[in-house]
Protein backbone atom coordinates (compact mmCIF):
# COMPACT_ATOMS: atom_id res chain seq x y z
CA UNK A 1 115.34 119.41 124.62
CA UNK A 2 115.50 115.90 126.02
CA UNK A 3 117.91 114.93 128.95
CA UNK A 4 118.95 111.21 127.21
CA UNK A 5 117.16 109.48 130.40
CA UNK A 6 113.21 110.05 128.85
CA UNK A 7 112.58 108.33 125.53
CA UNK A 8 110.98 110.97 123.38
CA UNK A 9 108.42 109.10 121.16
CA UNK A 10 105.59 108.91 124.05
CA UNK A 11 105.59 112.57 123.42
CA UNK A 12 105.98 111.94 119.18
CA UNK A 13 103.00 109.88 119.47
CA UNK A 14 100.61 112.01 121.42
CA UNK A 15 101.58 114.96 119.24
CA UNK A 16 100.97 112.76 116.15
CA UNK A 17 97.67 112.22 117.78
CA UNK A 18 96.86 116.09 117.56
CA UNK A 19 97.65 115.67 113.39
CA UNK A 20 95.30 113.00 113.43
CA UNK A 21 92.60 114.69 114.92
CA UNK A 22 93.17 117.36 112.81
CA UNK A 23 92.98 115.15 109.36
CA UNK A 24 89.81 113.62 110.74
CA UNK A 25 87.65 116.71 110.77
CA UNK A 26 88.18 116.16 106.80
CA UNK A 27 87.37 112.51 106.84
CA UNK A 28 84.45 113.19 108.80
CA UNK A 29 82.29 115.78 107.00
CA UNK A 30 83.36 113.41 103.87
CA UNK A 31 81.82 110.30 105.07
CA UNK A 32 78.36 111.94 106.75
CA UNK A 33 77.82 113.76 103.65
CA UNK A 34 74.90 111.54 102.58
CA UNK A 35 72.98 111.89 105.99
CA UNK A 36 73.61 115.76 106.47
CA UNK A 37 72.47 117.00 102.64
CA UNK A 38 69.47 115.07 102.67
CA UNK A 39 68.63 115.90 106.67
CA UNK A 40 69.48 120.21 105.66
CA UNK A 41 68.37 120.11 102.49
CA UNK A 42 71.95 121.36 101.01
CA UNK A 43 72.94 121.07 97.21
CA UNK A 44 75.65 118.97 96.30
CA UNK A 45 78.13 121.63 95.39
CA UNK A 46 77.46 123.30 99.39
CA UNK A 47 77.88 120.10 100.82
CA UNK A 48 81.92 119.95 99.01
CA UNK A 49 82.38 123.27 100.39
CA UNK A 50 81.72 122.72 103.70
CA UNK A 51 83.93 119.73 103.49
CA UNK A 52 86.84 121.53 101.46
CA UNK A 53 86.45 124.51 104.10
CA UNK A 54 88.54 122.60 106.48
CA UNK A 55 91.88 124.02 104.23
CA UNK A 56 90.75 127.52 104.03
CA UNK A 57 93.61 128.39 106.80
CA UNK A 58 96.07 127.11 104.80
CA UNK A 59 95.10 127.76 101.69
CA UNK A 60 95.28 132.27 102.46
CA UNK A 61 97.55 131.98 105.45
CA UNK A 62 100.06 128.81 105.18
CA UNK A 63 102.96 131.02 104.21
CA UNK A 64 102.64 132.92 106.91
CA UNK A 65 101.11 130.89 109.62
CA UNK A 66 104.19 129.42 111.02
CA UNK A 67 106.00 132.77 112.03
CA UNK A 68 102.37 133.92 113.31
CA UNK A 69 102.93 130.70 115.72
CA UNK A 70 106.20 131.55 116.87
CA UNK A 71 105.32 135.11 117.40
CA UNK A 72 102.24 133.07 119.58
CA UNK A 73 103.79 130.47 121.10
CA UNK A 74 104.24 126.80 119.65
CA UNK A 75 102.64 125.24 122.32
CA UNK A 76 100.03 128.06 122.96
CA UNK A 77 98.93 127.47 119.01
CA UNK A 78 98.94 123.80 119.50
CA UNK A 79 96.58 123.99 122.68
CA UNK A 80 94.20 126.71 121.34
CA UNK A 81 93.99 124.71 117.89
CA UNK A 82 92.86 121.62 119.76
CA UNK A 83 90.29 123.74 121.06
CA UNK A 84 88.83 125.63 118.64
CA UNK A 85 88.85 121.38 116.85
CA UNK A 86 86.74 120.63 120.06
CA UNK A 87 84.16 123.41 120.54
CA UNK A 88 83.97 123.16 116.67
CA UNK A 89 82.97 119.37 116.82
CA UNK A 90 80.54 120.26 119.76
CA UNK A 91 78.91 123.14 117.84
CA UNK A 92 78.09 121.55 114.54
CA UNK A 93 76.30 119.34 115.91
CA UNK A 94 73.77 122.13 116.36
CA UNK A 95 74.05 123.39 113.41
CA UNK A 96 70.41 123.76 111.20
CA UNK A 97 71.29 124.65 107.83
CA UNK A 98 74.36 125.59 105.69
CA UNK A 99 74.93 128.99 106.90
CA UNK A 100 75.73 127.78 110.56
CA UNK A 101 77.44 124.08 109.25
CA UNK A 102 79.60 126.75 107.22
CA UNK A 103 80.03 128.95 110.45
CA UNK A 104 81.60 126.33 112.66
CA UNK A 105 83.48 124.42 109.75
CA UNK A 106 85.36 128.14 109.40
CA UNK A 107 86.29 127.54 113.32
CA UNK A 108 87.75 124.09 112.64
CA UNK A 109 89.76 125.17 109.86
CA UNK A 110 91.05 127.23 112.28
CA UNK A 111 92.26 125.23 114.57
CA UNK A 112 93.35 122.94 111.66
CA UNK A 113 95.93 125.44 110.57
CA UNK A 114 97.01 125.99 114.45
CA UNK A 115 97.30 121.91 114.79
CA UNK A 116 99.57 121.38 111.40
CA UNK A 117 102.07 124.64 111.52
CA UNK A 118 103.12 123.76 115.36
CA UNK A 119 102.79 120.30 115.99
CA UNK A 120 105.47 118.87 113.63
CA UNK A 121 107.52 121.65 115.03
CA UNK A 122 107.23 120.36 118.32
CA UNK A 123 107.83 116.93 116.92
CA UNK A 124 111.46 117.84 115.61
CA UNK A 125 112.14 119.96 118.36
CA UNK A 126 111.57 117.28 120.62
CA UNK A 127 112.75 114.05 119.15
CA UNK A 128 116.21 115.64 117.76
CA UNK A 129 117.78 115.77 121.48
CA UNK A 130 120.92 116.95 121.70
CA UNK A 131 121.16 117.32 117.72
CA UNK A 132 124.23 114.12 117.43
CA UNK A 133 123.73 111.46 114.73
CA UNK A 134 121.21 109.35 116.86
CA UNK A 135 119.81 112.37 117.56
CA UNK A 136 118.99 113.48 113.80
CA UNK A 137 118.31 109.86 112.91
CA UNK A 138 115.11 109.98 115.19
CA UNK A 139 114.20 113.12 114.04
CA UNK A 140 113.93 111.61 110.24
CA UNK A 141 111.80 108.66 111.42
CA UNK A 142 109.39 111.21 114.06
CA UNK A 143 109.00 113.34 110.77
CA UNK A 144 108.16 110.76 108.15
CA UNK A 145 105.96 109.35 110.59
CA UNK A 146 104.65 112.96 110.99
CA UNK A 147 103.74 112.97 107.22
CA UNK A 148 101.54 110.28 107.36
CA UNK A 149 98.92 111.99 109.04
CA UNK A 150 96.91 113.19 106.77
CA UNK A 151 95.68 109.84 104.66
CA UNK A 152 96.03 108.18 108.01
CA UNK A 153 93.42 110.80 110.01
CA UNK A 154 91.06 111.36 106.61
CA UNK A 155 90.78 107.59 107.05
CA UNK A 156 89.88 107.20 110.49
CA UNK A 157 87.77 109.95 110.65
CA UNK A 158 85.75 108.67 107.66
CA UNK A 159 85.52 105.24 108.82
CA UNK A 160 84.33 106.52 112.76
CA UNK A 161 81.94 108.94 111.52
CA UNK A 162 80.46 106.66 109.15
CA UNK A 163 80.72 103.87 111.41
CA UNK A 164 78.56 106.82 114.47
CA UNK A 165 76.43 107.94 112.04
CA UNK A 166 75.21 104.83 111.23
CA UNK A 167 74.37 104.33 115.39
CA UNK A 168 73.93 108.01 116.34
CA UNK A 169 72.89 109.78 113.31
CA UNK A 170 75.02 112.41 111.76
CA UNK A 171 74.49 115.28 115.01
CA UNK A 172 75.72 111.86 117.60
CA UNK A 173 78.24 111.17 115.69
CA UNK A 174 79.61 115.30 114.97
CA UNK A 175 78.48 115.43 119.09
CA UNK A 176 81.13 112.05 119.57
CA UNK A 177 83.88 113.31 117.77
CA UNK A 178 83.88 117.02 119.42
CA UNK A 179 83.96 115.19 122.84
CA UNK A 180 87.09 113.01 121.12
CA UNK A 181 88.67 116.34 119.98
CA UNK A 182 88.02 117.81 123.61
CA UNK A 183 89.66 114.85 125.59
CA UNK A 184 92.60 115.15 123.58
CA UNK A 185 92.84 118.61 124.01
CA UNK A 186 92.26 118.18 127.94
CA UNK A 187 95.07 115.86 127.27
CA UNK A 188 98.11 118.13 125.70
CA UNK A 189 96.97 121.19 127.96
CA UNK A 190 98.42 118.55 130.55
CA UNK A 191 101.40 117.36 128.62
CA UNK A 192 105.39 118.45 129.15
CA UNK A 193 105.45 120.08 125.69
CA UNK A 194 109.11 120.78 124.85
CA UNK A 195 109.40 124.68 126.33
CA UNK A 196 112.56 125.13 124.15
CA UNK A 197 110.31 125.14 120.93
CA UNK A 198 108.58 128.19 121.98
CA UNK A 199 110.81 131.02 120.35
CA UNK A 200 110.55 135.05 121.01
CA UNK A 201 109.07 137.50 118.95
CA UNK A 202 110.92 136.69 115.80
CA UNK A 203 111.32 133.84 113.89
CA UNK A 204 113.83 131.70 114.76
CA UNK A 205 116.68 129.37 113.03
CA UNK A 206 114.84 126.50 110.88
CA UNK A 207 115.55 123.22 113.21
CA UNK A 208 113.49 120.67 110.92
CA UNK A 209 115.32 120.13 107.74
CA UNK A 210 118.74 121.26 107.23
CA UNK A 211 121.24 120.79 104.12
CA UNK A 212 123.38 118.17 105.00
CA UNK A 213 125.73 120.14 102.07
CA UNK A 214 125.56 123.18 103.37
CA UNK A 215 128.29 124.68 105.75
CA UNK A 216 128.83 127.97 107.74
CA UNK A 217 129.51 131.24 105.83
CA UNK A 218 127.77 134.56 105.24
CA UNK A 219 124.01 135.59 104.59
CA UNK A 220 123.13 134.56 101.38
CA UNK A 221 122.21 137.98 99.44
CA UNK A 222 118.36 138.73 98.51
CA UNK A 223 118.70 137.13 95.27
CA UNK A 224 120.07 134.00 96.47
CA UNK A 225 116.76 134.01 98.87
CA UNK A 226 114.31 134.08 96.35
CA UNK A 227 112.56 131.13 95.36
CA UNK A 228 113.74 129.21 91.88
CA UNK A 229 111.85 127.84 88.89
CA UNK A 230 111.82 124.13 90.29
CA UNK A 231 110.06 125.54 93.35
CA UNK A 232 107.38 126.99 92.03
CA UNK A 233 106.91 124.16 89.47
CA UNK A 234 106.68 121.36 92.35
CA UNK A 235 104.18 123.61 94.04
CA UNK A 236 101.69 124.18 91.49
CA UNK A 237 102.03 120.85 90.53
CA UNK A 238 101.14 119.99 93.92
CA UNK A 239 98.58 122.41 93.80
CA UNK A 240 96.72 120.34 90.62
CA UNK A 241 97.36 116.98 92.62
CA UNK A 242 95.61 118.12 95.56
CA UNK A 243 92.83 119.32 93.88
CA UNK A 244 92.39 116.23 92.17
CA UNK A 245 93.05 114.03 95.31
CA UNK A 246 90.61 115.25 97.53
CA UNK A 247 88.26 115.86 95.40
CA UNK A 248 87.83 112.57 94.58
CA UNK A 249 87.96 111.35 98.12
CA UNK A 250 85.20 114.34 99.11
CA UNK A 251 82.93 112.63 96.91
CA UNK A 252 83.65 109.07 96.59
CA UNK A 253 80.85 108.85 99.45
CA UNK A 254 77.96 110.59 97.15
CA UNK A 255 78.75 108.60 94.33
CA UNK A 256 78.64 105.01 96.10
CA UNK A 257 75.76 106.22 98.32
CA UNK A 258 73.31 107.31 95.18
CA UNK A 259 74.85 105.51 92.36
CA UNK A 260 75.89 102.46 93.57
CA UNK A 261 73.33 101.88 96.25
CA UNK A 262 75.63 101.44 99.33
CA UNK A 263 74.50 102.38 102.44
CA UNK A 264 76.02 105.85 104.38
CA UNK A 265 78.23 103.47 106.74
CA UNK A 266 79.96 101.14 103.76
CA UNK A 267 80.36 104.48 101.38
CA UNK A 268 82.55 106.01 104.24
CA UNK A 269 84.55 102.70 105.33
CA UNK A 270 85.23 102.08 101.88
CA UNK A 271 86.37 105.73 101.96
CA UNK A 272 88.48 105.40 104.79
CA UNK A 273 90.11 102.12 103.11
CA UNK A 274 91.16 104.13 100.05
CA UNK A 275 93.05 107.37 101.91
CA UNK A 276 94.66 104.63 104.29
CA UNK A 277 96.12 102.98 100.60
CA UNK A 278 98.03 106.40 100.21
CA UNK A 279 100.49 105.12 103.06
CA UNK A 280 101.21 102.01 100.94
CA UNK A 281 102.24 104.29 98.08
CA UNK A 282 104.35 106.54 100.10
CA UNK A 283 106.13 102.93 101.43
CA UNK A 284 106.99 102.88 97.77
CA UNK A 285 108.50 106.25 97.69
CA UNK A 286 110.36 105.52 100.44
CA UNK A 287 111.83 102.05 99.10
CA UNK A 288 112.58 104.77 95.25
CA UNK A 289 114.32 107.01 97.51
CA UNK A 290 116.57 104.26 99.47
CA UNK A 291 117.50 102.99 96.03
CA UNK A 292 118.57 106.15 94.86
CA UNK A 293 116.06 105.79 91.70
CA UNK A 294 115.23 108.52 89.72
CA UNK A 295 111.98 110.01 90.81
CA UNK A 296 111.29 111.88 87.30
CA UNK A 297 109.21 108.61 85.92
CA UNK A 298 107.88 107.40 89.09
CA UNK A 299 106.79 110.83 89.90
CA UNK A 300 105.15 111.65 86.10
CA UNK A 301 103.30 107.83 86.15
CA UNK A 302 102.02 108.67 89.69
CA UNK A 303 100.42 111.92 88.48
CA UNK A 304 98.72 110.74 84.75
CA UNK A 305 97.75 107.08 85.42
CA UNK A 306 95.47 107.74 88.58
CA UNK A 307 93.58 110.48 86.36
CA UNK A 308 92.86 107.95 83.59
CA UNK A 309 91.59 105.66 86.40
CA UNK A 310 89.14 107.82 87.55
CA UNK A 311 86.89 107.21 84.08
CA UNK A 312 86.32 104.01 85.68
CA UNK A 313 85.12 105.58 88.77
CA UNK A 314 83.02 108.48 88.01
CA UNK A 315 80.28 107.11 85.72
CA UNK A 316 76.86 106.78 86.06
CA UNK A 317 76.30 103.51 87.08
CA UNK A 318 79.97 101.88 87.96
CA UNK A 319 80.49 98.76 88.89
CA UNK A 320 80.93 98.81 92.69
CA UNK A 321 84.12 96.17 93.57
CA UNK A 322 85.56 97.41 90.18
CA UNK A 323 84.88 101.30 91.40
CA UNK A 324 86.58 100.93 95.00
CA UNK A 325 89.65 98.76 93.32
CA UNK A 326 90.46 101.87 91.32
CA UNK A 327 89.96 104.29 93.91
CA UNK A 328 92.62 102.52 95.66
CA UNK A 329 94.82 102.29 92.85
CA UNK A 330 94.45 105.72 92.49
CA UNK A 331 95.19 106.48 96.22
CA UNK A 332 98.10 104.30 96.37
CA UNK A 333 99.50 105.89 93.06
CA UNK A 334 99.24 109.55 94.97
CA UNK A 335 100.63 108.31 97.68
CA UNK A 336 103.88 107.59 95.67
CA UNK A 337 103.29 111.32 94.29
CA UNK A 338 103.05 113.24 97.53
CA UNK A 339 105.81 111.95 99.45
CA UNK A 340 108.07 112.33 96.20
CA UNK A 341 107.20 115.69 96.52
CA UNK A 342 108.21 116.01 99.75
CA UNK A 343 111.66 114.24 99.64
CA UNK A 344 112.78 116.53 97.01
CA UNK A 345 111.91 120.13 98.79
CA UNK A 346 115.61 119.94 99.74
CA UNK A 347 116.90 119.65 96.44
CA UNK A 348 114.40 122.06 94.60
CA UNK A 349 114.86 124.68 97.57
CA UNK A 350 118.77 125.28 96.61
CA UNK A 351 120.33 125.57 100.59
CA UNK A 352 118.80 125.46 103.83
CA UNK A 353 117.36 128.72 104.11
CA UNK A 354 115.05 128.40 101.73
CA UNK A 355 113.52 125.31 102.80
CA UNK A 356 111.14 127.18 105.05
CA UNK A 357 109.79 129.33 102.35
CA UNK A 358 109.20 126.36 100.03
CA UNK A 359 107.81 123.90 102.69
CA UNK A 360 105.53 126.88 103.36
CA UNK A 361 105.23 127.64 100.24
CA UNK A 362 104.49 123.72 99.25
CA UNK A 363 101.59 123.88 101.87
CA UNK A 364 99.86 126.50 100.67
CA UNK A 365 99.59 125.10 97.16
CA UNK A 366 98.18 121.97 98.84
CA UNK A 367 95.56 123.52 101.13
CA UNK A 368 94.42 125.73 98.14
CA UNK A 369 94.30 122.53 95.98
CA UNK A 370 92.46 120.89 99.01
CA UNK A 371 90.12 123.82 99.22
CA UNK A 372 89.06 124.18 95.28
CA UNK A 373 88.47 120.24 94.89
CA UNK A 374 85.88 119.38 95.83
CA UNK A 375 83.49 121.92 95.30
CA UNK A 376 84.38 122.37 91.74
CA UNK A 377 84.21 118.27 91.10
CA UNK A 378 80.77 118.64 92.55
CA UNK A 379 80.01 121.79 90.14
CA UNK A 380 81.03 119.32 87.43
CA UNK A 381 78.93 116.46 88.35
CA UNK A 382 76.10 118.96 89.49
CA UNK A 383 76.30 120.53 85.64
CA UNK A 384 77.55 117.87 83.25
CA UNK A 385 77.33 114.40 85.19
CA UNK A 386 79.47 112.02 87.15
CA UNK A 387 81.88 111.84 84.36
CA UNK A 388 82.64 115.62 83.79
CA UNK A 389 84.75 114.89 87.29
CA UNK A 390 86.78 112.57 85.74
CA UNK A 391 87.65 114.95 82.61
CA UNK A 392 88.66 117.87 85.40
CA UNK A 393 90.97 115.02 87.45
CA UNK A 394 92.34 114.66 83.85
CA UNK A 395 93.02 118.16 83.25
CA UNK A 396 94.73 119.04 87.00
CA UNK A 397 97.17 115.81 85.66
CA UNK A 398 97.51 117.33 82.28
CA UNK A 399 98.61 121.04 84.33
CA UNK A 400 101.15 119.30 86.36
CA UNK A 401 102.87 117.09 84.69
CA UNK A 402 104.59 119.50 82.20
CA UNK A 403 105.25 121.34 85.79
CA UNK A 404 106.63 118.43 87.70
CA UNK A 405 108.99 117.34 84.67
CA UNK A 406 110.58 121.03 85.10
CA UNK A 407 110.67 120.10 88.76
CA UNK A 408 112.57 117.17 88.61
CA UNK A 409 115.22 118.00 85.59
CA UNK A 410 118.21 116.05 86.15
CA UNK A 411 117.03 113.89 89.14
């Protein structure tokens, strides 16, 4: 824990810089998808899956991937995830068709999963201090910050790989961003992680997000401990927003590289642009949630509108200013969505000790969203056209909404 005399956010930062990383390898893959299909010869459809791949951890092991760190070692899965990012980096860059881009992708998902379940772990841990009111009030503002990382890291990585690949070629600028991966993991191998993080063989006492409402008393009884209606329904409606999400940003490269003519480099900063819009949406959340608003219509309008917007996007021959200012519409709009979802895992989980089942449980619903995206929006184009994207973006709205009004009765 801290000893009052150190500020903690040097250490917030460089750990945010581990999420970052992380977010990029998603980013990256996105943005050099034009260079590497065309230089391996994959389809379209492979191509999403090797970018979707990156969520494969999460989307068959986030439930259970956070006690597997503890029973590890916070700070030994946060080190070894860093460098399974770094050798990954290093090794695709070698890679000479889909069955060894595949091979090494499965190694960065890896070390995905090991960056996300421990890092914002080690974030609480360590910015909470001594656990007073100062204490929990920098905790709040090392977390939200914490949940920025994944628009903010898809964005970067998309607009440095596109930006490398334009100097380097796609294997210089893979090559560049495994030596990136391996400096910062040089980096926290070096760095006074918080020791008190690191908990024994069993799982220990959730120190992230606690029920302000909720006092002492006994064990709540195996009933009480299993997961409600509202639970489930934000989850699976997370589940169809993800899918739709980053699907949309897997591709949005393809589509303005062969249908709208831009080159690999603009495709992927103008890809990079749109994820970063998702942090102006979740300012907007955060402004609902101050106000005490009810989140039902903000978080119904932020689900259906952005799928209607896609029509705009995924056609044949769109227009390309009018195509990029609807993409980031549609970003900022699930940017509003996803950190709505977020704020209310207290209120949907019923006490504190459930919120580590449904924040695991909410994670897993978003990986396996993340996962089946894109390579079923690419089926769609691949089979029926640009457009039959749009109509599946529709549908995933269409699934949650019904789910995230049952979420959010009487809020």
């Amino acid at each position: 824990m801290l000893s009052g005399r150190r500020s903690a956010w040097p250490l917030v930062v460089v750990l945010y810089a581990t999420g970052l990383l992380a977010a990029a390898q998603l980013g990256k893959l996105s943005a050099l998808a034009p260079l590497i299909t065309a230089d391996l010869r994959l389809s379209l459809p492979t191509m999403a899956l090797a970018i979707s791949l990156l969520e494969v951890g999460g989307a068959t092991l986030g439930a259970v991937a956070g006690w597997l760190a503890y029973r590890l070692g916070l700070r030994r899965t946060l080190r070894l995830g860093l460098a399974a990012l770094a050798i990954a980096g290093l090794g695709s860059a070698l890679a000479q068709g889909a069955a060894g881009l595949l091979a090494w992708r499965v190694l960065e998902a890896a070390g995905y999963l090991g960056v996300i379940v421990s890092a914002p772990v080690l974030i609480a841990h360590h910015s909470a201090g001594a656990g007073d009111g100062a204490g929990l009030r920098r905790q709040g503002l090392a977390l939200t910050l914490w949940s920025t990382f994944v628009p903010v890291g898809l964005a970067l990585g998309a607009w440095a790989s596109a930006a490398a690949g334009q100097a380097l070629g796609w294997r210089g600028a893979v090559l560049a961003g495994g030596g990136v991966a391996t400096l910062l993991a040089l980096a926290i191998w070096r760095a006074p992680l918080p020791a008190g993080a690191d908990a024994a063989l069993a799982p220990p006492r959730p120190v992230v997000l606690v029920d302000a409402a909720a006092g002492g008393g006994a064990a709540p009884s195996p009933a009480a401990q299993r997961l409600g209606a509202p639970a489930w329904c934000l989850a699976l409606a997370f589940h169809a927003f993800a899918l739709f999400e980053v699907g949309v940003l897997a591709l949005l490269p393809t589509l303005l590289v062969q249908q709208a003519g831009f080159s690999a480099a603009a495709a992927g900063q103008w890809t990079a642009l749109a994820a970063l819009s998702a942090v102006a949406g979740s300012a907007v959340a955060a402004l609902l949630l101050r106000r005490g608003a009810a989140l039902r219509w903000p978080m119904l309008l932020s689900l259906g509108l952005p799928a209607w917007l896609l029509f705009g996007v995924f056609t044949p021959a769109p227009q390309p200013l009018l195509a990029i200012a609807l993409v980031i519409a549609l970003n900022m709009l699930g940017g509003v969505f996803a950190s709505l979802a977020f704020a209310l895992l207290p209120r949907v989980a019923g006490g504190a000790s459930q919120m580590v089942k449904v924040n695991g449980l909410l994670a897993q619903c978003g990986a396996s969203g993340s996962l089946l995206g894109p390579p079923l929006m690419a089926a769609c184009v691949q089979a029926a056209g640009w457009q039959a994207a749009a109509w599946l973006g529709l549908g995933c709205a269409l699934l949650a909404m019904p789910l995230a009004w049952r979420a959010t009765r009487g809020l």
